[in-house]
C-alpha atoms as a PDB file:
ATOM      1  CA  UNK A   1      98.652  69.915 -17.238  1.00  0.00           C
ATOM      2  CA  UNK A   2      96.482  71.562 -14.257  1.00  0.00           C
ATOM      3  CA  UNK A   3      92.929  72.072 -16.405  1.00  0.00           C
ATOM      4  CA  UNK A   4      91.678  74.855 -13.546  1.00  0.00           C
ATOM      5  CA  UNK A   5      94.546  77.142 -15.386  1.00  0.00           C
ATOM      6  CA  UNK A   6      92.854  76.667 -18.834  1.00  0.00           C
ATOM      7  CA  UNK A   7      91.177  79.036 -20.730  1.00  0.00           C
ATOM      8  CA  UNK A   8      87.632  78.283 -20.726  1.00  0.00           C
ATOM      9  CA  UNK A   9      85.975  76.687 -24.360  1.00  0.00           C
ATOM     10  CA  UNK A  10      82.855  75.679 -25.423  1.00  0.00           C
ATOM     11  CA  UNK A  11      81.617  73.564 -28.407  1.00  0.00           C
ATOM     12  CA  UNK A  12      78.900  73.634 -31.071  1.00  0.00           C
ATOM     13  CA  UNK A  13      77.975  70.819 -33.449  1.00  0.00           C
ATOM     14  CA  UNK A  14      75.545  70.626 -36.062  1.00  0.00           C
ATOM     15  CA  UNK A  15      74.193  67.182 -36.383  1.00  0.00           C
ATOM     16  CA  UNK A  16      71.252  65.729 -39.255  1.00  0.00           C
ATOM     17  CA  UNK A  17      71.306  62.035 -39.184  1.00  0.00           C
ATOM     18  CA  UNK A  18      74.238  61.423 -37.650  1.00  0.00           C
ATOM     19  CA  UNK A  19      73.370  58.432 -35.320  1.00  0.00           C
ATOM     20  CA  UNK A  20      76.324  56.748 -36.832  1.00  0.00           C
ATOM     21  CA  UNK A  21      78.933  58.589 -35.616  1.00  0.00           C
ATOM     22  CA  UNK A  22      77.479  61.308 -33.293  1.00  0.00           C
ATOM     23  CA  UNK A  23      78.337  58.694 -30.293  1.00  0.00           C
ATOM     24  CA  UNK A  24      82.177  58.079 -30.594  1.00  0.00           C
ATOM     25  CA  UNK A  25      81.882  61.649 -30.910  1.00  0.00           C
ATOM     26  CA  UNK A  26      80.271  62.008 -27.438  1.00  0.00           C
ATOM     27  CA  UNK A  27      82.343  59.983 -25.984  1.00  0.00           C
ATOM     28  CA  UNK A  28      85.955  61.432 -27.300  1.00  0.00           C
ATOM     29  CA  UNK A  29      84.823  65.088 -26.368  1.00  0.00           C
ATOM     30  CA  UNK A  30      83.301  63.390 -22.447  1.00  0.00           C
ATOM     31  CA  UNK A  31      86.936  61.548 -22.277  1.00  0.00           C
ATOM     32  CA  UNK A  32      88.856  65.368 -22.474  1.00  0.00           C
ATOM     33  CA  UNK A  33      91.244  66.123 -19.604  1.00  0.00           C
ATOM     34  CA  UNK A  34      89.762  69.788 -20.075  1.00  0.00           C
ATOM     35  CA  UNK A  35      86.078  69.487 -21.099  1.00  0.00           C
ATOM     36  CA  UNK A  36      83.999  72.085 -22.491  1.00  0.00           C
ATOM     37  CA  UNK A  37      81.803  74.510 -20.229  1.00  0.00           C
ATOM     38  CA  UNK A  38      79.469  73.908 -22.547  1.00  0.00           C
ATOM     39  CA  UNK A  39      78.895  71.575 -25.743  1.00  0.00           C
ATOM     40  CA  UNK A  40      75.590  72.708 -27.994  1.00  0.00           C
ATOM     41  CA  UNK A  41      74.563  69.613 -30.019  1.00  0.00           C
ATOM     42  CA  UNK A  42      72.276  71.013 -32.689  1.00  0.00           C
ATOM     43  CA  UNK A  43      69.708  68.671 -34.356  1.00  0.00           C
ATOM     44  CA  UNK A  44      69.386  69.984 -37.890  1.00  0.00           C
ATOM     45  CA  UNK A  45      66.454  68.092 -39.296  1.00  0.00           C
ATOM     46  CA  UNK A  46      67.400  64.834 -38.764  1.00  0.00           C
ATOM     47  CA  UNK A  47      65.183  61.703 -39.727  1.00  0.00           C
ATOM     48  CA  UNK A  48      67.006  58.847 -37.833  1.00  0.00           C
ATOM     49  CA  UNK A  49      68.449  58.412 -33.975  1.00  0.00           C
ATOM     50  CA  UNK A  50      70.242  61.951 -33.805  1.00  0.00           C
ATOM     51  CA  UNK A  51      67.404  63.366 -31.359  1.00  0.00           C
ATOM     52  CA  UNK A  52      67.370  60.982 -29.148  1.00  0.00           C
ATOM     53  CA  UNK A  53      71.252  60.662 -28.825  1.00  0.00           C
ATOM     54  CA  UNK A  54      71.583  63.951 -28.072  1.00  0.00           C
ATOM     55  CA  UNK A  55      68.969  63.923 -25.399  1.00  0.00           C
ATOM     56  CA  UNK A  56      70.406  61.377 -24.002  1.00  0.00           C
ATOM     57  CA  UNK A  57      73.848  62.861 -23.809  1.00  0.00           C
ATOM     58  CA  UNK A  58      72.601  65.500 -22.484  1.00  0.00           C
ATOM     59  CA  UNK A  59      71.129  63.517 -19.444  1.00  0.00           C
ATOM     60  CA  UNK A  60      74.206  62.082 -18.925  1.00  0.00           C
ATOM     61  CA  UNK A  61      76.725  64.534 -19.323  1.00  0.00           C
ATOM     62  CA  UNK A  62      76.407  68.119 -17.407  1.00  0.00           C
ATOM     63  CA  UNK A  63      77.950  70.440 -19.983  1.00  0.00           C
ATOM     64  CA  UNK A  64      75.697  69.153 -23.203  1.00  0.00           C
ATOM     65  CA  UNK A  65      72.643  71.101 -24.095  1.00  0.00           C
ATOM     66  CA  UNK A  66      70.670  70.072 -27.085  1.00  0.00           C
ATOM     67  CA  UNK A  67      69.054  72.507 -29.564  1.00  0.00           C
ATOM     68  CA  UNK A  68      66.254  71.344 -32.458  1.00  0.00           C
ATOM     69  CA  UNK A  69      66.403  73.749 -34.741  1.00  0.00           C
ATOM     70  CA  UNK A  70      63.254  74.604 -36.710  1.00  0.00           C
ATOM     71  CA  UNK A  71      62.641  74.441 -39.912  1.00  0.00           C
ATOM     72  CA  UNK A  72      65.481  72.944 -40.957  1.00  0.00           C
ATOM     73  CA  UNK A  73      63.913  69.953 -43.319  1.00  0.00           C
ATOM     74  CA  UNK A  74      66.457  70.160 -46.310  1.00  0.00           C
ATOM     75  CA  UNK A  75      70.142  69.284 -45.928  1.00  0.00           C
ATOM     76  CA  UNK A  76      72.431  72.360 -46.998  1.00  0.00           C
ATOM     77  CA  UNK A  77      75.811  73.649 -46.310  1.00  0.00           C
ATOM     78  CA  UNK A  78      73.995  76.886 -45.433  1.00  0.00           C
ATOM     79  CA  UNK A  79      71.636  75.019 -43.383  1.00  0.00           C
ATOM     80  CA  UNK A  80      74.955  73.925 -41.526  1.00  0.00           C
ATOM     81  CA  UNK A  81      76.234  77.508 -41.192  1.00  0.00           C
ATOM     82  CA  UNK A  82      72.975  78.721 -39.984  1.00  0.00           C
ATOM     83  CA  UNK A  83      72.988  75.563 -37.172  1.00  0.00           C
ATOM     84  CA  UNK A  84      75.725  76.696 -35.418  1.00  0.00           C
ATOM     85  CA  UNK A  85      75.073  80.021 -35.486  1.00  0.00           C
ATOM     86  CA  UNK A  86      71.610  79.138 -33.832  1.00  0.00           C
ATOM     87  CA  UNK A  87      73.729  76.985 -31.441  1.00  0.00           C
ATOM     88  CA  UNK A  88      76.173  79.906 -30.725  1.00  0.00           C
ATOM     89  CA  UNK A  89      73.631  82.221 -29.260  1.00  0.00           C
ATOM     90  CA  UNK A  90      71.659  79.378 -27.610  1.00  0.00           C
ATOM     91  CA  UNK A  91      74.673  78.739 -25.712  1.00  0.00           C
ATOM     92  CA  UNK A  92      74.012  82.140 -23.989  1.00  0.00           C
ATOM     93  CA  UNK A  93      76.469  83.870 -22.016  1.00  0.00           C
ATOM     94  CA  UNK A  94      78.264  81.301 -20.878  1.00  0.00           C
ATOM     95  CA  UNK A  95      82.184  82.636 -20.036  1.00  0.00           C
ATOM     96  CA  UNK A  96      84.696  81.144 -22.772  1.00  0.00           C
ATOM     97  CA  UNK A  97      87.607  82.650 -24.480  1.00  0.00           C
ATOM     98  CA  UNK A  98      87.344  80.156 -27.165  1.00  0.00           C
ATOM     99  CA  UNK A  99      84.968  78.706 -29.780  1.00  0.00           C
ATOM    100  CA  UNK A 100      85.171  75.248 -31.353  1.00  0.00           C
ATOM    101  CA  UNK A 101      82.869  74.001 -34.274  1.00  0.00           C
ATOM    102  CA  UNK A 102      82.836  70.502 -34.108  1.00  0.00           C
ATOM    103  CA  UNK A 103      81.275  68.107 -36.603  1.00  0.00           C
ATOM    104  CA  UNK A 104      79.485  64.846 -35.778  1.00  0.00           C
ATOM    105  CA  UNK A 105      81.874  62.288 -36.741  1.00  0.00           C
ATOM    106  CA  UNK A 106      85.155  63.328 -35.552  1.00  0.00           C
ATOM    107  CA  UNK A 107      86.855  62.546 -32.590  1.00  0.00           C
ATOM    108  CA  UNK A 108      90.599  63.179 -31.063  1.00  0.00           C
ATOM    109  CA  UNK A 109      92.943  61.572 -28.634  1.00  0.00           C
ATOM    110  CA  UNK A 110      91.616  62.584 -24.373  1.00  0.00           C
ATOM    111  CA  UNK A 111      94.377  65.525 -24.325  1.00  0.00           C
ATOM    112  CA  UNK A 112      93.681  67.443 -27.617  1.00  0.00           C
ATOM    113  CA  UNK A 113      91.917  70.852 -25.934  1.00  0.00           C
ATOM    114  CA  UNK A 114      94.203  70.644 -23.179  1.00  0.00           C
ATOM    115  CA  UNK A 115      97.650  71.490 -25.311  1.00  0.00           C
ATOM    116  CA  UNK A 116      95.644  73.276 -27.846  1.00  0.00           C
ATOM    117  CA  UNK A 117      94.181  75.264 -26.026  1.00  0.00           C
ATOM    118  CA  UNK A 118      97.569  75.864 -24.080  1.00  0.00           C
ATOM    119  CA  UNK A 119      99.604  76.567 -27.439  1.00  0.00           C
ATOM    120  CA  UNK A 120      96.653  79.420 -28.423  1.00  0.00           C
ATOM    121  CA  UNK A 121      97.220  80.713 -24.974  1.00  0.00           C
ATOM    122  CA  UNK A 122     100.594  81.721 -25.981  1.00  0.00           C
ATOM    123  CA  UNK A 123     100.186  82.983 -29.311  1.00  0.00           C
ATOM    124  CA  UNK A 124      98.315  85.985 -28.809  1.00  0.00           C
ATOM    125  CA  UNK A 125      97.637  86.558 -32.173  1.00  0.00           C
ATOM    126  CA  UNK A 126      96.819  82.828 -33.095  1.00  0.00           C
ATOM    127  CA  UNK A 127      92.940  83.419 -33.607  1.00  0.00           C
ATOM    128  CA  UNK A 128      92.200  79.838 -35.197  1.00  0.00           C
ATOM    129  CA  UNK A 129      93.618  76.138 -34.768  1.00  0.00           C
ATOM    130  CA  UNK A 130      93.353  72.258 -35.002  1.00  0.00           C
ATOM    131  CA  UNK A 131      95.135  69.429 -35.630  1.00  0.00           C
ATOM    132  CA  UNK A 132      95.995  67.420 -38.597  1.00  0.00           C
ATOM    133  CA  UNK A 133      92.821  65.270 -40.310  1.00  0.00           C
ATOM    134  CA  UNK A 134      93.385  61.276 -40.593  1.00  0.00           C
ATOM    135  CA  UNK A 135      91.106  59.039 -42.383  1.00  0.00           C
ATOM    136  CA  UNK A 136      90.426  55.262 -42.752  1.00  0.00           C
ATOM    137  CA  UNK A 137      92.481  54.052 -45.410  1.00  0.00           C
ATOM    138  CA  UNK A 138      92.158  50.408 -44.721  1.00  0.00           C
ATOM    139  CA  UNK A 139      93.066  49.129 -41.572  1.00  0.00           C
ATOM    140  CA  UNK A 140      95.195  52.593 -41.388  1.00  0.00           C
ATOM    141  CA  UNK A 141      94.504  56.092 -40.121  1.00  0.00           C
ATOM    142  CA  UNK A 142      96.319  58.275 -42.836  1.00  0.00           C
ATOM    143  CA  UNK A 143      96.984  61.785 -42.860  1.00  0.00           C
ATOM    144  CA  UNK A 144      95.101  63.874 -45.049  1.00  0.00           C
ATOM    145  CA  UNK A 145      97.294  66.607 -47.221  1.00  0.00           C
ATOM    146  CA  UNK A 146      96.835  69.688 -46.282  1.00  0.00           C
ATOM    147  CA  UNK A 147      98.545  73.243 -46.243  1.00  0.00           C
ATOM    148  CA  UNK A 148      98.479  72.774 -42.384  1.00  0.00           C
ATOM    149  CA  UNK A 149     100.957  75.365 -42.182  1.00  0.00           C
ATOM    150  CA  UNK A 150      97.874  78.304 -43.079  1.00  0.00           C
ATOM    151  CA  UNK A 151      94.838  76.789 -42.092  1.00  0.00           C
ATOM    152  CA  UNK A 152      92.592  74.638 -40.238  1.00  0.00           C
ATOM    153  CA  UNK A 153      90.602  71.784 -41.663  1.00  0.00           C
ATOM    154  CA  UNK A 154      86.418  72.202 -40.822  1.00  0.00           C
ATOM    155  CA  UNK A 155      86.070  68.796 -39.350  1.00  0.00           C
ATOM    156  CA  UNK A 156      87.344  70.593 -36.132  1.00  0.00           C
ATOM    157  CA  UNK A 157      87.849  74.670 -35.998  1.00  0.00           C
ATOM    158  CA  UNK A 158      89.195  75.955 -32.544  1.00  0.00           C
ATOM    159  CA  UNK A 159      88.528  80.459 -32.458  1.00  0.00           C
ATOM    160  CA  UNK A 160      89.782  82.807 -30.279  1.00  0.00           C
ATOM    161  CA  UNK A 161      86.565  84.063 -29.718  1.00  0.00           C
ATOM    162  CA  UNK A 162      87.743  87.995 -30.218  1.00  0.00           C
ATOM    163  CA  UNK A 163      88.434  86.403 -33.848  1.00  0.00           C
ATOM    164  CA  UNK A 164      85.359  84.679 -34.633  1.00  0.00           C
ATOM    165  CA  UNK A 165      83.632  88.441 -33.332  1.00  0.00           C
ATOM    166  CA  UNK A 166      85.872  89.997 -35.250  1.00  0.00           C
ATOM    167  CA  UNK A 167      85.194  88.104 -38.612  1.00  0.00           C
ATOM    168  CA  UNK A 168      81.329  87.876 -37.667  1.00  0.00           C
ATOM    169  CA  UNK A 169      80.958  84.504 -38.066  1.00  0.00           C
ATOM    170  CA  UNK A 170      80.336  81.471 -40.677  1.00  0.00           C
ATOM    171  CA  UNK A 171      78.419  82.876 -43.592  1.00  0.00           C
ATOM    172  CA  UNK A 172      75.756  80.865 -44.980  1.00  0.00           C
ATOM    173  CA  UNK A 173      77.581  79.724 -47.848  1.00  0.00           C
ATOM    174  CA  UNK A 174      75.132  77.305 -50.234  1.00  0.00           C
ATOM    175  CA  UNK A 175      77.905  74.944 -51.336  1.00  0.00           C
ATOM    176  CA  UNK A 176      80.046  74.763 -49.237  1.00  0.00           C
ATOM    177  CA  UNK A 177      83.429  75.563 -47.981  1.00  0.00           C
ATOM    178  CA  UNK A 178      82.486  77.838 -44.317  1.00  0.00           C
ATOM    179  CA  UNK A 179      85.402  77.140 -43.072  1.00  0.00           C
ATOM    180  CA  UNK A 180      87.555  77.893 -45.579  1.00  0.00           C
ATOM    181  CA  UNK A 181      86.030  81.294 -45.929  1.00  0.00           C
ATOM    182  CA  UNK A 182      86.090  81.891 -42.056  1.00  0.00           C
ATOM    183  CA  UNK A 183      89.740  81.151 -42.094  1.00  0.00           C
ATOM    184  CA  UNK A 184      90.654  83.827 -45.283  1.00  0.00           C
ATOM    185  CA  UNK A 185      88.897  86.016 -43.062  1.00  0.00           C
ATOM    186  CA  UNK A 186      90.138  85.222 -40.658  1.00  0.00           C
ATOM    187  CA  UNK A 187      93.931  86.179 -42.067  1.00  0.00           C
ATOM    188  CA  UNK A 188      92.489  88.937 -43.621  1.00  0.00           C
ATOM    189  CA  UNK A 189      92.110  91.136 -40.092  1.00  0.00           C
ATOM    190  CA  UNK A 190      95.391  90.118 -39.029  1.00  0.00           C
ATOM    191  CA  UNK A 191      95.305  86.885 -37.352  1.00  0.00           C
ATOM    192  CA  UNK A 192      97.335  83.783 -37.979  1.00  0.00           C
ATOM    193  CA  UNK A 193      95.901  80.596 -38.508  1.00  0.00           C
ATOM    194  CA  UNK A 194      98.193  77.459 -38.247  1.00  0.00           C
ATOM    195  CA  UNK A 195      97.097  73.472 -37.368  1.00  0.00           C
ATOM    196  CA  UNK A 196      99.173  71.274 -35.069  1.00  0.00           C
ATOM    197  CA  UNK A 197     100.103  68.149 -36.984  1.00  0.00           C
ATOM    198  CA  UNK A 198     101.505  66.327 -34.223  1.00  0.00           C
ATOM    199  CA  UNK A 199      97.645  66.678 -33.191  1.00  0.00           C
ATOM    200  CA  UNK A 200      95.195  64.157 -34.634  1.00  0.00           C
ATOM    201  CA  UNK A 201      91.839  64.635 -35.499  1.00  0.00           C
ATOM    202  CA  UNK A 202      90.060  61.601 -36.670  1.00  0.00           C
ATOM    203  CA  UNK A 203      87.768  61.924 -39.380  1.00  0.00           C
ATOM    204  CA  UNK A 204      85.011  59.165 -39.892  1.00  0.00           C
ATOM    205  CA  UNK A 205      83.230  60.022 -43.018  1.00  0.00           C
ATOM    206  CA  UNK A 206      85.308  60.364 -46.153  1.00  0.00           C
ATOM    207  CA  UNK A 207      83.778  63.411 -48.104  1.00  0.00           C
ATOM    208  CA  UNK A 208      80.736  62.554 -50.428  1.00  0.00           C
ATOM    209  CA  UNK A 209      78.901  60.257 -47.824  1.00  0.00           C
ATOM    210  CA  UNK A 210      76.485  62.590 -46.780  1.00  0.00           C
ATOM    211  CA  UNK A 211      76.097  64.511 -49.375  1.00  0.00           C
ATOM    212  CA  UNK A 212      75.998  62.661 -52.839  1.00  0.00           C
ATOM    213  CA  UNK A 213      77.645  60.003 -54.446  1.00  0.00           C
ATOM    214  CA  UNK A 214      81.922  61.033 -54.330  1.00  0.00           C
ATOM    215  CA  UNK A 215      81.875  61.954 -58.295  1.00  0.00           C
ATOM    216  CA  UNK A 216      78.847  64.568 -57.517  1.00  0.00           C
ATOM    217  CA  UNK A 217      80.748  65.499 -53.818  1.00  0.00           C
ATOM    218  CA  UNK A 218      83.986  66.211 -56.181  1.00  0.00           C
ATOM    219  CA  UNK A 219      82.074  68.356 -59.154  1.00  0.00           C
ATOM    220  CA  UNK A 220      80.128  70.185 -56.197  1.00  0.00           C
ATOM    221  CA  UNK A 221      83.646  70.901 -54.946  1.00  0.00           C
ATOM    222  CA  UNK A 222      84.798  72.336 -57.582  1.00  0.00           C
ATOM    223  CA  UNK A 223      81.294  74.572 -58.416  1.00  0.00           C
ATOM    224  CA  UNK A 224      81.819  75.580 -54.354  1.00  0.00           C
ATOM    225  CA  UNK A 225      85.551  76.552 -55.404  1.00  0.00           C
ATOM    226  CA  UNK A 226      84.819  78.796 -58.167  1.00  0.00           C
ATOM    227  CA  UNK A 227      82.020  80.835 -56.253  1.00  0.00           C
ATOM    228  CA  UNK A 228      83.836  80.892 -53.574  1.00  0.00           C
ATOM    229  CA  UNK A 229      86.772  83.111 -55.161  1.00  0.00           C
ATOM    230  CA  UNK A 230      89.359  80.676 -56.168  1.00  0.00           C
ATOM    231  CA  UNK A 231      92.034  81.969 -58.818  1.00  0.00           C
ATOM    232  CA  UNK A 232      91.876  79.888 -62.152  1.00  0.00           C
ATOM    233  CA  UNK A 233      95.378  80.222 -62.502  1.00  0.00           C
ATOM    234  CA  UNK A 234      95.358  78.749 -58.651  1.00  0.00           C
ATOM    235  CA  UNK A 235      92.997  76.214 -59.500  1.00  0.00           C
ATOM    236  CA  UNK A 236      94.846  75.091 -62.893  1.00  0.00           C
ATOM    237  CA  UNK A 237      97.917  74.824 -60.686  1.00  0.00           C
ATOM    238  CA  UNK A 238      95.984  72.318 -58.351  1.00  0.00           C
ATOM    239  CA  UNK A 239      94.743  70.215 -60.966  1.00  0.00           C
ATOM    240  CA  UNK A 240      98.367  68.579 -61.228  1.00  0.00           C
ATOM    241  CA  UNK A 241      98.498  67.780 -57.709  1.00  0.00           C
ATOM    242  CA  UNK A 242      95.235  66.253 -57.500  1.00  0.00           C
ATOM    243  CA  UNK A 243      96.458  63.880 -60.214  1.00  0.00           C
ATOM    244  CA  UNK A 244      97.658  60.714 -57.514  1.00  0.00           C
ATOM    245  CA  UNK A 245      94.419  60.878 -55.699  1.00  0.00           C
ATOM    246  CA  UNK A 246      91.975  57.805 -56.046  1.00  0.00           C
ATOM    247  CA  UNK A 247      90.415  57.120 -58.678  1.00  0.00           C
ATOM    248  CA  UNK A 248      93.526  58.319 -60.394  1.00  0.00           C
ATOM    249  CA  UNK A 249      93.303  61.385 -62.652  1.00  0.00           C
ATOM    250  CA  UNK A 250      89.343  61.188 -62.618  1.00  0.00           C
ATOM    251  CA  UNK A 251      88.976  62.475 -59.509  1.00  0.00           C
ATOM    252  CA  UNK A 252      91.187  65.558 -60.718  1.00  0.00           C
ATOM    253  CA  UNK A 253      89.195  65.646 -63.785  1.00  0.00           C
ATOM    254  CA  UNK A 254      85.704  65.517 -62.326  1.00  0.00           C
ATOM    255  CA  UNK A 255      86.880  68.669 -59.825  1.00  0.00           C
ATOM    256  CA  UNK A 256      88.001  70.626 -62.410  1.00  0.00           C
ATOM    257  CA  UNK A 257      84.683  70.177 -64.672  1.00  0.00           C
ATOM    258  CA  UNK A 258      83.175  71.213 -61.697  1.00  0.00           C
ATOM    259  CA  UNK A 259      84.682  74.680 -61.295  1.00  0.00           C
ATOM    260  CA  UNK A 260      84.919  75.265 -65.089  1.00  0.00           C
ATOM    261  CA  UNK A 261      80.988  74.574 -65.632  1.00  0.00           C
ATOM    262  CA  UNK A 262      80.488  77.799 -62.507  1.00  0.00           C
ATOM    263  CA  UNK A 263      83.172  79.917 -64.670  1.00  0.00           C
ATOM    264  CA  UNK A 264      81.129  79.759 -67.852  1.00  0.00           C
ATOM    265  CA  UNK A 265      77.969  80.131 -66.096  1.00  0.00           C
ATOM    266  CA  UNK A 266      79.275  82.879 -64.568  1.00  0.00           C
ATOM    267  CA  UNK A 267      77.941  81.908 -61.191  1.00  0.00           C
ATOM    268  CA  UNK A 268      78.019  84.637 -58.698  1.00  0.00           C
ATOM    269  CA  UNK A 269      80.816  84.977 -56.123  1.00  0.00           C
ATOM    270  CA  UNK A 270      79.253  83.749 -52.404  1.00  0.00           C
ATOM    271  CA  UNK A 271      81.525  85.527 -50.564  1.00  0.00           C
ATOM    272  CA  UNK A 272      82.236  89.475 -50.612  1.00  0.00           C
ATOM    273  CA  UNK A 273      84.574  90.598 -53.165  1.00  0.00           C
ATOM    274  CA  UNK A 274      86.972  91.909 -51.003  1.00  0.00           C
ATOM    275  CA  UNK A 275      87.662  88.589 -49.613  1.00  0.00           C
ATOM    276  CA  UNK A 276      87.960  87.138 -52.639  1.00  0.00           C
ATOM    277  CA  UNK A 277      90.310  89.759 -53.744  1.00  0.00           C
ATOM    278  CA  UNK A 278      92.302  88.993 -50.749  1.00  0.00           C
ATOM    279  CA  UNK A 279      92.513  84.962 -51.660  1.00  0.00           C
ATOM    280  CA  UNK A 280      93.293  85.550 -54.703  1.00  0.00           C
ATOM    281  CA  UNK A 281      96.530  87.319 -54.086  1.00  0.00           C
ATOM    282  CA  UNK A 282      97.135  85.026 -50.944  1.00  0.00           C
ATOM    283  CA  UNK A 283      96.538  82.069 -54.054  1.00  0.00           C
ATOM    284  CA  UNK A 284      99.114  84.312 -56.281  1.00  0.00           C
ATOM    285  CA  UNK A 285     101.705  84.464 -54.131  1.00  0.00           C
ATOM    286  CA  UNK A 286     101.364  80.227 -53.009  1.00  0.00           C
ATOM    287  CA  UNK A 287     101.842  79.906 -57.255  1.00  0.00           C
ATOM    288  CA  UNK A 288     105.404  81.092 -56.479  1.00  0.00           C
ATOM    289  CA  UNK A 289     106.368  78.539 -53.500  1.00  0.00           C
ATOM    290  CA  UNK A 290     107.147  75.078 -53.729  1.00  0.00           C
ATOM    291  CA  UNK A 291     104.476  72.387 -55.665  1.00  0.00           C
ATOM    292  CA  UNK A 292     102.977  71.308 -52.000  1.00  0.00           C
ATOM    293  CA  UNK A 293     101.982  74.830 -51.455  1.00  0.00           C
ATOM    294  CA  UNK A 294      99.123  74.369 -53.860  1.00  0.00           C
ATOM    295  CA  UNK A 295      96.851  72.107 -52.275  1.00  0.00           C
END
């Protein structure tokens, strides 16, 4: 595949203390057959190595520019949002016709961009994609259920970038779940959405690591679903197939807590009610496919 006949990409990553991981990170998106024109590593506040990894990736690699953003001294998911947002228009006007957001501790085989980026090209209307998420499950990578079929896992979010203008962007969401809202929004104006499963994305933090122990990560979750628009009827639905997940049934319990303490509070909606209007009938109409449909 002749990379000079590529569309043109860049990256932005949000990083706070991610010295673990940030370098196999580095070094999957400096082995791509069809690098980035330009990768913004964002420091968000971070206390360990981060700074000085991305400084020095930056030395060594032409198309990284590191950004410290200020201010940033408490870890957020709307922190995160507002990171690469900063990153976005430090990365000036650099000529791309697509956007990826790309976290700290993922990486993805040498050729990923190069036939992603060469499917989008010939789905017009495609304005979002990725690949399928593995994790460490012992000495395995596993694949990590997903309705790949509608959307595109955060880890590793690949816009048109007429889409990503069109939506206007990650909102600052304060639990969580950006890039589930991008992609609703995404659908919403017309655009489809679809991940590549025969694509692998590596994932090398299982959810809860950075922020909380995983029973507090999964109660979160559920607040973080509730706010942001999920149907109960949706969400009771889910409950069943959460059941196999480790720690059996718990884990399905703890989720659900979650979202029923928001309802009774009657925590606000996060997101603008026309979105959530438009979920919840996208939510509705998954209720009548197949059981897998519910994830």
């Amino acid at each position: 595949m002749n990379s000079a006949l590529l569309p043109q990409y860049i990256l932005i990553t949000a990083a706070r203390d991610e010295a673990q991981t940030l370098p196999q990170t580095m070094s999957a998106v400096a082995a791509q057959t069809h690098p980035p024109a330009r990768w913004i590593v964002v420091n968000d506040g971070s206390t360990d190595a981060t700074a000085d990894l991305i400084s020095r990736g930056a030395t060594r690699f032409p198309f990284i520019r590191g950004y410290d953003r200020q201010g940033a001294s408490v870890r957020s998911f709307s922190s995160k949002s507002l990171a690469l947002s900063e990153g976005l228009k430090f990365a000036g006007e650099i000529q791309h016709e697509y956007i990826g957001f790309l976290d700290a501790d993922i990486t993805m085989q040498p050729d990923f961009f190069a036939v992603l980026l060469a499917r989008l090209n010939q789905e017009p209307r495609q304005g979002l994609g990725g690949g399928a998420i593995f994790e460490r499950a012992g000495d395995d990578w596993v694949m990590v259920k997903s309705s790949y079929g509608m959307s595109v896992a955060g880890g590793l979010q690949v816009f048109r970038r007429a889409c990503y203008e069109d939506i206007g962007g990650y909102l600052p969401l304060p639990l969580g779940g950006i890039d589930m809202v991008a992609e609703t929004m995404a659908r919403m104006k017309g655009w489809t959405v679809k991940s590549f499963t025969d694509l692998a994305v590596y994932h090398h933090q299982p959810m809860g690591r950075t922020h909380g122990r995983w029973a507090r990560a999964l109660f979160r979750r559920g607040r973080m679903e509730y706010v942001n628009g999920y149907h109960p009827l949706f969400q009771a639905a889910r409950f069943f197939s959460w059941l196999p997940r480790r720690p059996w049934v718990l884990a399905s319990l703890i989720r659900s807590a979650g979202y029923g303490w928001a309802m009774l509070r009657r925590e606000p909606w996060a997101v603008p009610p026309p979105v959530v209007h438009y979920l919840r009938e996208e939510q509705l109409g998954r209720l009548k496919r197949p059981f897998g449909q519910v994830r």
